[in-house]
C-alpha atoms as a PDB file:
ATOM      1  CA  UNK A   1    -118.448-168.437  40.177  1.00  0.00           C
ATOM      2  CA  UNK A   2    -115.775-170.239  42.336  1.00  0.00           C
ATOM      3  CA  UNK A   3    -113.027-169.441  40.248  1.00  0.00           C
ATOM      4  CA  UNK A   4    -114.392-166.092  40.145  1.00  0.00           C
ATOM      5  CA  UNK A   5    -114.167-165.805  43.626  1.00  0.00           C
ATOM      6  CA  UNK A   6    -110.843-167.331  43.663  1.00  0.00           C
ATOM      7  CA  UNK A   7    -109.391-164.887  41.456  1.00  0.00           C
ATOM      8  CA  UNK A   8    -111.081-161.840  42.905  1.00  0.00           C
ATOM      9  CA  UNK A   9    -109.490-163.867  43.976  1.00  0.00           C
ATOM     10  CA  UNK A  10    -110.206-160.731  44.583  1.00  0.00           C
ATOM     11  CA  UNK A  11    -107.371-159.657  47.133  1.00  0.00           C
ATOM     12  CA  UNK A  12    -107.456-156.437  49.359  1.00  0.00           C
ATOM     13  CA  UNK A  13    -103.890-156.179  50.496  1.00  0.00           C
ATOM     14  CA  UNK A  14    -102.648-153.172  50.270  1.00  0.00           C
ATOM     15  CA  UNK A  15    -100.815-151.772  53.596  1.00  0.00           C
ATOM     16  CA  UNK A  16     -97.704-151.253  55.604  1.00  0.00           C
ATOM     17  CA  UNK A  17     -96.760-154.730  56.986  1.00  0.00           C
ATOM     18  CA  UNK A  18     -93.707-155.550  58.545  1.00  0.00           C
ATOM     19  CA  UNK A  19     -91.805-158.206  55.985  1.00  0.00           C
ATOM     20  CA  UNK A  20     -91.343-161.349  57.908  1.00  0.00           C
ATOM     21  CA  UNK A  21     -88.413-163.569  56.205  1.00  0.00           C
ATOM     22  CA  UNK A  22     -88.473-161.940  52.559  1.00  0.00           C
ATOM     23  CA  UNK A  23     -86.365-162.243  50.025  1.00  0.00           C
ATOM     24  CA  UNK A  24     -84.707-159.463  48.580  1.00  0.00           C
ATOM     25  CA  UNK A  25     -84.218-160.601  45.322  1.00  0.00           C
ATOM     26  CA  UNK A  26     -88.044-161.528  44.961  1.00  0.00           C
ATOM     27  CA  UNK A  27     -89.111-157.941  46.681  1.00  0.00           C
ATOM     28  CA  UNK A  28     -86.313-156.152  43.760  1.00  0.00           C
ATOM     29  CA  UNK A  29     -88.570-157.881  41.120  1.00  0.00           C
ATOM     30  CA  UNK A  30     -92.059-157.484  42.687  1.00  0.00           C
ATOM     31  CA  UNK A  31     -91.189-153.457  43.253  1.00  0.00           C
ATOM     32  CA  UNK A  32     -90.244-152.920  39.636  1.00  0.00           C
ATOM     33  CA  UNK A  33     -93.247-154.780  38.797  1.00  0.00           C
ATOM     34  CA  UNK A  34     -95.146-152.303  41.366  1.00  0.00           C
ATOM     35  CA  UNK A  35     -93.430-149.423  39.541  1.00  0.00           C
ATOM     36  CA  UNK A  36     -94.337-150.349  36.653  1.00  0.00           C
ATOM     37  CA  UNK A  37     -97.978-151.075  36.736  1.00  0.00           C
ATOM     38  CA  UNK A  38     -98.052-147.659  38.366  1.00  0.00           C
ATOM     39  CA  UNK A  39     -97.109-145.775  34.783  1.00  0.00           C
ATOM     40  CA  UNK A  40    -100.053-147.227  32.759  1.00  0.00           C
ATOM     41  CA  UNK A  41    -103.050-145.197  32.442  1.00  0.00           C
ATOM     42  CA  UNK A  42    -105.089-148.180  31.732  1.00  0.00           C
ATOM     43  CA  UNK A  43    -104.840-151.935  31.274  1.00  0.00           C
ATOM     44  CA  UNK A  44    -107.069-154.108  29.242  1.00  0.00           C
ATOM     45  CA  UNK A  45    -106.192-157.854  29.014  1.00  0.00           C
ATOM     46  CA  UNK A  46    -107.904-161.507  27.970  1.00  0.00           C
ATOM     47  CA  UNK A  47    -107.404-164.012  30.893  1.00  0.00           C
ATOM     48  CA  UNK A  48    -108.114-168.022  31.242  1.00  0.00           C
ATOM     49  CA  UNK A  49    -108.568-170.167  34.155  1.00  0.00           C
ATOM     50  CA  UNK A  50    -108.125-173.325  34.524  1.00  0.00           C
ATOM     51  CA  UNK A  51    -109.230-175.302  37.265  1.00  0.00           C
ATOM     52  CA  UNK A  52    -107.317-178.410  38.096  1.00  0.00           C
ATOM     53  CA  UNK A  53    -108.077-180.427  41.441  1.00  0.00           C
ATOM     54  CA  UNK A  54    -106.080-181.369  43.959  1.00  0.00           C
ATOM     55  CA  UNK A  55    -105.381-185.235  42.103  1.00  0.00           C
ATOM     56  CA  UNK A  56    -104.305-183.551  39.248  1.00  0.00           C
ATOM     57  CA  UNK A  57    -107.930-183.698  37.438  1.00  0.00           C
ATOM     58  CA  UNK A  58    -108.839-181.109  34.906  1.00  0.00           C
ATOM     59  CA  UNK A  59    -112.018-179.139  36.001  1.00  0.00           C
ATOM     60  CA  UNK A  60    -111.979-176.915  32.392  1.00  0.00           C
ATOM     61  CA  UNK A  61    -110.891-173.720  31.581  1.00  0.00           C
ATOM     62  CA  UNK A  62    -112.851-170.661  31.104  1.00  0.00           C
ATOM     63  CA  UNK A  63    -112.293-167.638  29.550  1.00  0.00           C
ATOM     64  CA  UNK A  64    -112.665-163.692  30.553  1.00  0.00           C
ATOM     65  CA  UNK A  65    -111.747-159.903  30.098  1.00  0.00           C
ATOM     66  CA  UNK A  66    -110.709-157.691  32.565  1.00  0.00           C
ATOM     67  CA  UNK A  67    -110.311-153.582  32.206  1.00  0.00           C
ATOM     68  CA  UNK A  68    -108.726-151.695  34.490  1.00  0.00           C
ATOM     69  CA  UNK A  69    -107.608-148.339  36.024  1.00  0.00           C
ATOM     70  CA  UNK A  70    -105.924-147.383  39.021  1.00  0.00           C
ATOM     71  CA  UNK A  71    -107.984-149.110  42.280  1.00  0.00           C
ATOM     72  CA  UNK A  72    -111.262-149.462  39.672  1.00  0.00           C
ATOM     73  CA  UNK A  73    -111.720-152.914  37.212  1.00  0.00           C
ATOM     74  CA  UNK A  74    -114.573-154.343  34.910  1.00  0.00           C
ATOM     75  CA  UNK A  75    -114.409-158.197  34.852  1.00  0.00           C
ATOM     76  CA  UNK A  76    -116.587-160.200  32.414  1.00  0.00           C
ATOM     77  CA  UNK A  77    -116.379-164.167  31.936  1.00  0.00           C
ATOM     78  CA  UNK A  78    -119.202-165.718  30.465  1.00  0.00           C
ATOM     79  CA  UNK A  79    -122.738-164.524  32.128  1.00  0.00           C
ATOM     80  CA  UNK A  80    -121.059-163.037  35.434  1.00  0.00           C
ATOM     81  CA  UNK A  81    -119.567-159.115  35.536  1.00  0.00           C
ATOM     82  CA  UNK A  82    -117.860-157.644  38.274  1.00  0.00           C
ATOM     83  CA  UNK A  83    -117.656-153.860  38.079  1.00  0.00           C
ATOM     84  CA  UNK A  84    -115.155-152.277  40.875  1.00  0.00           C
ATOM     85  CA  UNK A  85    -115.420-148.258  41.484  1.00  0.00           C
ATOM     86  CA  UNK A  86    -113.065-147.811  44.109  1.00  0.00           C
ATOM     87  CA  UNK A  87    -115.382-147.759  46.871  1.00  0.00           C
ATOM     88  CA  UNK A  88    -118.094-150.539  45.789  1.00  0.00           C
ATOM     89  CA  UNK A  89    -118.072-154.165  43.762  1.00  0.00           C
ATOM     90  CA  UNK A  90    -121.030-154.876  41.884  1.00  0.00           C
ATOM     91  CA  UNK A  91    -121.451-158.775  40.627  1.00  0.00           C
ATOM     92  CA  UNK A  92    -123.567-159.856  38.376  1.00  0.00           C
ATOM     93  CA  UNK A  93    -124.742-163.695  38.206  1.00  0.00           C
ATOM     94  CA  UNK A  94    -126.489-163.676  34.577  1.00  0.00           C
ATOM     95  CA  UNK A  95    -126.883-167.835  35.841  1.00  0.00           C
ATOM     96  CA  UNK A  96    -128.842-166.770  39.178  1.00  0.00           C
ATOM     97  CA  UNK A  97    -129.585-162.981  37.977  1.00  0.00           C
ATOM     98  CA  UNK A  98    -128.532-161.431  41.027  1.00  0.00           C
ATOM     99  CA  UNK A  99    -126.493-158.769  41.472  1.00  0.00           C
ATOM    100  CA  UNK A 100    -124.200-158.684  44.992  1.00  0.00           C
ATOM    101  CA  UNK A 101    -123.208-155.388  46.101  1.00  0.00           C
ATOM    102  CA  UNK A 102    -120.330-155.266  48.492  1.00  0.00           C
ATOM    103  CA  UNK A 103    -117.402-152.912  49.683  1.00  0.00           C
ATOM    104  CA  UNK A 104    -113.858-152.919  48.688  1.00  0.00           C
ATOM    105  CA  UNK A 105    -112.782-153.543  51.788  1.00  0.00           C
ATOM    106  CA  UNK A 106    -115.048-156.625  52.575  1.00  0.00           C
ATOM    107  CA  UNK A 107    -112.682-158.270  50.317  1.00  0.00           C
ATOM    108  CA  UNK A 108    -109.703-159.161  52.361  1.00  0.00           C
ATOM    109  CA  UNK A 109    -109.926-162.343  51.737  1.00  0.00           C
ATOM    110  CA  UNK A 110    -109.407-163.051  47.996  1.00  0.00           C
ATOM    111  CA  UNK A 111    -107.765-160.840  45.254  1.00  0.00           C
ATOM    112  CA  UNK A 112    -108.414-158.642  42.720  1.00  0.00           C
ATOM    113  CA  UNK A 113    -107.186-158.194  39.460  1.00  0.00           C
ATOM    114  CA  UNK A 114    -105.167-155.222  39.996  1.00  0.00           C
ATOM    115  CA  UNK A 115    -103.781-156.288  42.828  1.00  0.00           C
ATOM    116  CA  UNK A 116    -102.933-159.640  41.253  1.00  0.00           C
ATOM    117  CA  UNK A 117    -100.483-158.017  38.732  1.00  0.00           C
ATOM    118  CA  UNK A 118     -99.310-155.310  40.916  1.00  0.00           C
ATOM    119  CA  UNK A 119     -98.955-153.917  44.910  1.00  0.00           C
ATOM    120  CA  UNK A 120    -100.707-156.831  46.261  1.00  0.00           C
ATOM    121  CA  UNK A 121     -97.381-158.023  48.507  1.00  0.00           C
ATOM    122  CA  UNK A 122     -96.913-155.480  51.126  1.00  0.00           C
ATOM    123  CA  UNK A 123     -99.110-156.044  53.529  1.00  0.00           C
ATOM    124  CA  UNK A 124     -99.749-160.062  54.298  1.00  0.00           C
ATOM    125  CA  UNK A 125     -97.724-161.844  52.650  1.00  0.00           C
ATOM    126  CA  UNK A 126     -94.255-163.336  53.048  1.00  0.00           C
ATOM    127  CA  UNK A 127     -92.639-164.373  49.360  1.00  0.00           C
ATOM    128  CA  UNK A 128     -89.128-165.772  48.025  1.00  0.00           C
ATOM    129  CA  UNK A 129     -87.374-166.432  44.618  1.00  0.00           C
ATOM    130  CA  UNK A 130     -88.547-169.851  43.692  1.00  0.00           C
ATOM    131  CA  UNK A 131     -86.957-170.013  40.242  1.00  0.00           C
ATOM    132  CA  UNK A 132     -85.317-167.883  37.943  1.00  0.00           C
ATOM    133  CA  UNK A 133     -85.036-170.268  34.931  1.00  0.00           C
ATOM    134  CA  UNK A 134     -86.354-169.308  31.241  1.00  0.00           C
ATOM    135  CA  UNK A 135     -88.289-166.806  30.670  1.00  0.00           C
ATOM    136  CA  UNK A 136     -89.722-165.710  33.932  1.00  0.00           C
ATOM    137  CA  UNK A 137     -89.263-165.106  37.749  1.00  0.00           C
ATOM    138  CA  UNK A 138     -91.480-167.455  39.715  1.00  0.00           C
ATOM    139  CA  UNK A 139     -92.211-166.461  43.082  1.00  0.00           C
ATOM    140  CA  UNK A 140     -94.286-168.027  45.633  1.00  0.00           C
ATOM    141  CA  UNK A 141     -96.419-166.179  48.043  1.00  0.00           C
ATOM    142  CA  UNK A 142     -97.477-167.166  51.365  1.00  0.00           C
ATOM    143  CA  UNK A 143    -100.518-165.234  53.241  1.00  0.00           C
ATOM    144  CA  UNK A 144     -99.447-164.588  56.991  1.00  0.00           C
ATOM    145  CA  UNK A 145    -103.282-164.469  57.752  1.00  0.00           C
ATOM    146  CA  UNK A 146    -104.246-168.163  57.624  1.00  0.00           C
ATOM    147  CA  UNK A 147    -107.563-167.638  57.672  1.00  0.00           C
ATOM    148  CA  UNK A 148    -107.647-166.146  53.538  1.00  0.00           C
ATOM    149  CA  UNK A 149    -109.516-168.738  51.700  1.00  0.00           C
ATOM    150  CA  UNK A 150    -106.371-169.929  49.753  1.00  0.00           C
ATOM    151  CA  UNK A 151    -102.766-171.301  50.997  1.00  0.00           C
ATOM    152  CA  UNK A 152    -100.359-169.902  48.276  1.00  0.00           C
ATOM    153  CA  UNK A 153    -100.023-168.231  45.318  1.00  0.00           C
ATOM    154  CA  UNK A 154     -96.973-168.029  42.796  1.00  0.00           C
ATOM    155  CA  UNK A 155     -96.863-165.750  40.396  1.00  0.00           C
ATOM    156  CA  UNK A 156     -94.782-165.589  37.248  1.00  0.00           C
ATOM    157  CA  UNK A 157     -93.351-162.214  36.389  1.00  0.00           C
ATOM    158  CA  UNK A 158     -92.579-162.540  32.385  1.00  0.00           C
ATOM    159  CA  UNK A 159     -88.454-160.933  32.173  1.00  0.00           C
ATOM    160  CA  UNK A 160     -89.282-159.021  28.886  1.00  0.00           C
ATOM    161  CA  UNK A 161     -92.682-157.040  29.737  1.00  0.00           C
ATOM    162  CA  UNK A 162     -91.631-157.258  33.675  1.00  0.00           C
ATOM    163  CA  UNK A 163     -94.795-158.291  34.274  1.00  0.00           C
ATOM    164  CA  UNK A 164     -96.683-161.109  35.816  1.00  0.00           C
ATOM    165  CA  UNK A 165     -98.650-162.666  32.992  1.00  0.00           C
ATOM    166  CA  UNK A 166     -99.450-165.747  35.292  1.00  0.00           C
ATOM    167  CA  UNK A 167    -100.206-167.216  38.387  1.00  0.00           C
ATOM    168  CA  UNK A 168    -101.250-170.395  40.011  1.00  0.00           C
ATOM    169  CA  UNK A 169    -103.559-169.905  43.095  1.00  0.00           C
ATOM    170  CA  UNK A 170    -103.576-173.378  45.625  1.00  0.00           C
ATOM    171  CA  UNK A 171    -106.606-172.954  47.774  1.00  0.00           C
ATOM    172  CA  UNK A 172    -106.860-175.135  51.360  1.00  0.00           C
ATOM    173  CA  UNK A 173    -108.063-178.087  49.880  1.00  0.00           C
ATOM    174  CA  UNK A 174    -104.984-178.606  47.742  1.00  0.00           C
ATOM    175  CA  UNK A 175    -106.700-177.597  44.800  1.00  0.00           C
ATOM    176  CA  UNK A 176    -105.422-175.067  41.829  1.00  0.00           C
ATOM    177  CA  UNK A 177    -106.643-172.019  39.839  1.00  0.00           C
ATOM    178  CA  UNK A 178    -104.041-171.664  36.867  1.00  0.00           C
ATOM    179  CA  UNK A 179    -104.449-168.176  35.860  1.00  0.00           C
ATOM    180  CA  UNK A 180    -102.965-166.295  32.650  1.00  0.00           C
ATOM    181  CA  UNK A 181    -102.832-163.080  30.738  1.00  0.00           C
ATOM    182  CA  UNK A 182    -103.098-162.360  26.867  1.00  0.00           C
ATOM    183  CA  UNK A 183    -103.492-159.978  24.389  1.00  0.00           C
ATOM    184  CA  UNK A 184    -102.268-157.230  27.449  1.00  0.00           C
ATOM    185  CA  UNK A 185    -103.007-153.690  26.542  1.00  0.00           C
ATOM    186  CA  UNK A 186    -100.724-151.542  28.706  1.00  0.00           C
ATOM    187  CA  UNK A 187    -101.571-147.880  27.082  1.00  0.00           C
ATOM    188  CA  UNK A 188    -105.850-148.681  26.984  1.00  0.00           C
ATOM    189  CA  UNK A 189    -108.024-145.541  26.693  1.00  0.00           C
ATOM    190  CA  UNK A 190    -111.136-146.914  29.335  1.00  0.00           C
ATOM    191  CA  UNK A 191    -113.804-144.581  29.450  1.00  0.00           C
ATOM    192  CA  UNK A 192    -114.395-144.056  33.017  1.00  0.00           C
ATOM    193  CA  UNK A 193    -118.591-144.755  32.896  1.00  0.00           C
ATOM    194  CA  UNK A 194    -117.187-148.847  32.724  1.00  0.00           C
ATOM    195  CA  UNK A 195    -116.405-148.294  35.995  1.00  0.00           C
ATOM    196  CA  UNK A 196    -119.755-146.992  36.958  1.00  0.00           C
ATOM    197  CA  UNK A 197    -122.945-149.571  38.176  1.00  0.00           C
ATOM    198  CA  UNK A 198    -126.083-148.969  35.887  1.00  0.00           C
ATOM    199  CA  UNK A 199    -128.858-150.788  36.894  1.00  0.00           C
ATOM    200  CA  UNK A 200    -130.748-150.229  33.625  1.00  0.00           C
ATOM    201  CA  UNK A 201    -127.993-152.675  32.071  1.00  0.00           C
ATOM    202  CA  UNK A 202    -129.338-156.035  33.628  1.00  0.00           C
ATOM    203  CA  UNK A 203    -132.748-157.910  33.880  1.00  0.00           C
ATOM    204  CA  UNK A 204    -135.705-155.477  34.867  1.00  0.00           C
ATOM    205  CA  UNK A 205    -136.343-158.578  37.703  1.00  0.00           C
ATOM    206  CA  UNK A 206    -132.720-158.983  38.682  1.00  0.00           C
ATOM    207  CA  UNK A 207    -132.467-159.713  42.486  1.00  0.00           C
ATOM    208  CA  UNK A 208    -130.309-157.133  44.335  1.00  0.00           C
ATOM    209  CA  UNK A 209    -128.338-158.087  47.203  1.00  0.00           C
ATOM    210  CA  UNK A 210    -126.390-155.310  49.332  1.00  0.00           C
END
């Protein structure tokens, strides 16, 4: 659930923020990225994380699905599914069977999948051209709020889909979520009812906590 929490990571950063010490070239890359994103109708994808601490041990790797659509996203790894609509998130903890109910907005904090690959620099971040070398643009992001439950993030924008396929999240204890995308599906046809919370899905005795 950690990593979970690190990926959904979940960020809420959408805005209109002043750009403190940008770099163009990164923001020329990011916005076509934006742009891009913007033209699918839906996005389906495998994902792995792989958690490494901050002395360079290997925690595992885990592996997940993600669907999504505009501002809404379905997330399963394992037991644990995070449904966005837009408005709400709904997790569900198959290894505690709860379900947590929050708002979209309650997480400012972390990052979400959408906003991972896409428009998740314009509001509080500050980010520069690390490396342009191979087969992708790295470029490391730095949140301007220090209080966001991780230090950096770089993300690697892949120069023949121009998109970012992976990231590696460094939370305040030094250590790191490695984070990549396969088997990308960029023209999906998601029904919308993924997107929709149905209670009837999970445990009759699941514990609900809004």
């Amino acid at each position: 659930m950690k990593k979970l929490y690190t990926l959904l990571f979940a960020i809420a950063v959408l805005g209109n923020a002043v750009f403190a010490q940008n770099d163009a070239n990164a923001k020329k890359i990011l916005d076509a990225v934006n742009a891009k994103m913007k033209s699918f109708k839906g996005v389906t994808a495998s994902f792995t994380l792989k958690s490494i601490t901050k002395k360079g041990k290997s925690n595992g790797t885990k592996a997940g699905s993600v669907s999504f659509k505009g501002q809404k996203y379905f997330l399963k790894q394992e037991k644990t599914e995070i449904i966005c609509d837009g408005v709400k998130v709904y997790n569900y903890d198959g290894n505690n069977n709860t379900i947590t109910i929050s708002s979209v907005a309650d997480g400012n904090q972390t990052l979400s999948p959408q906003n991972l690959l896409s428009n998740f620099y314009d509001k509080d971040f500050t980010y520069k051209l690390v490396s342009s070398a191979g087969n992708y643009h790295e470029i490391e992001l730095i949140p301007v709020d220090k209080k966001k439950n991780f230090d950096n993030v770089h993300v690697f924008v892949d120069k023949t889909k121009n998109m970012i396929t992976k990231a590696k999240i460094t939370d305040k204890g030094g250590n790191i979520i490695d984070f990549a995308l396969s088997n990308l599906n960029t023209s999906a046809n998601i029904p919308e009812s993924i997107f929709v919370f149905n209670k009837s899905k999970y445990p009759a005795d699941v514990d609900i906590l809004d």
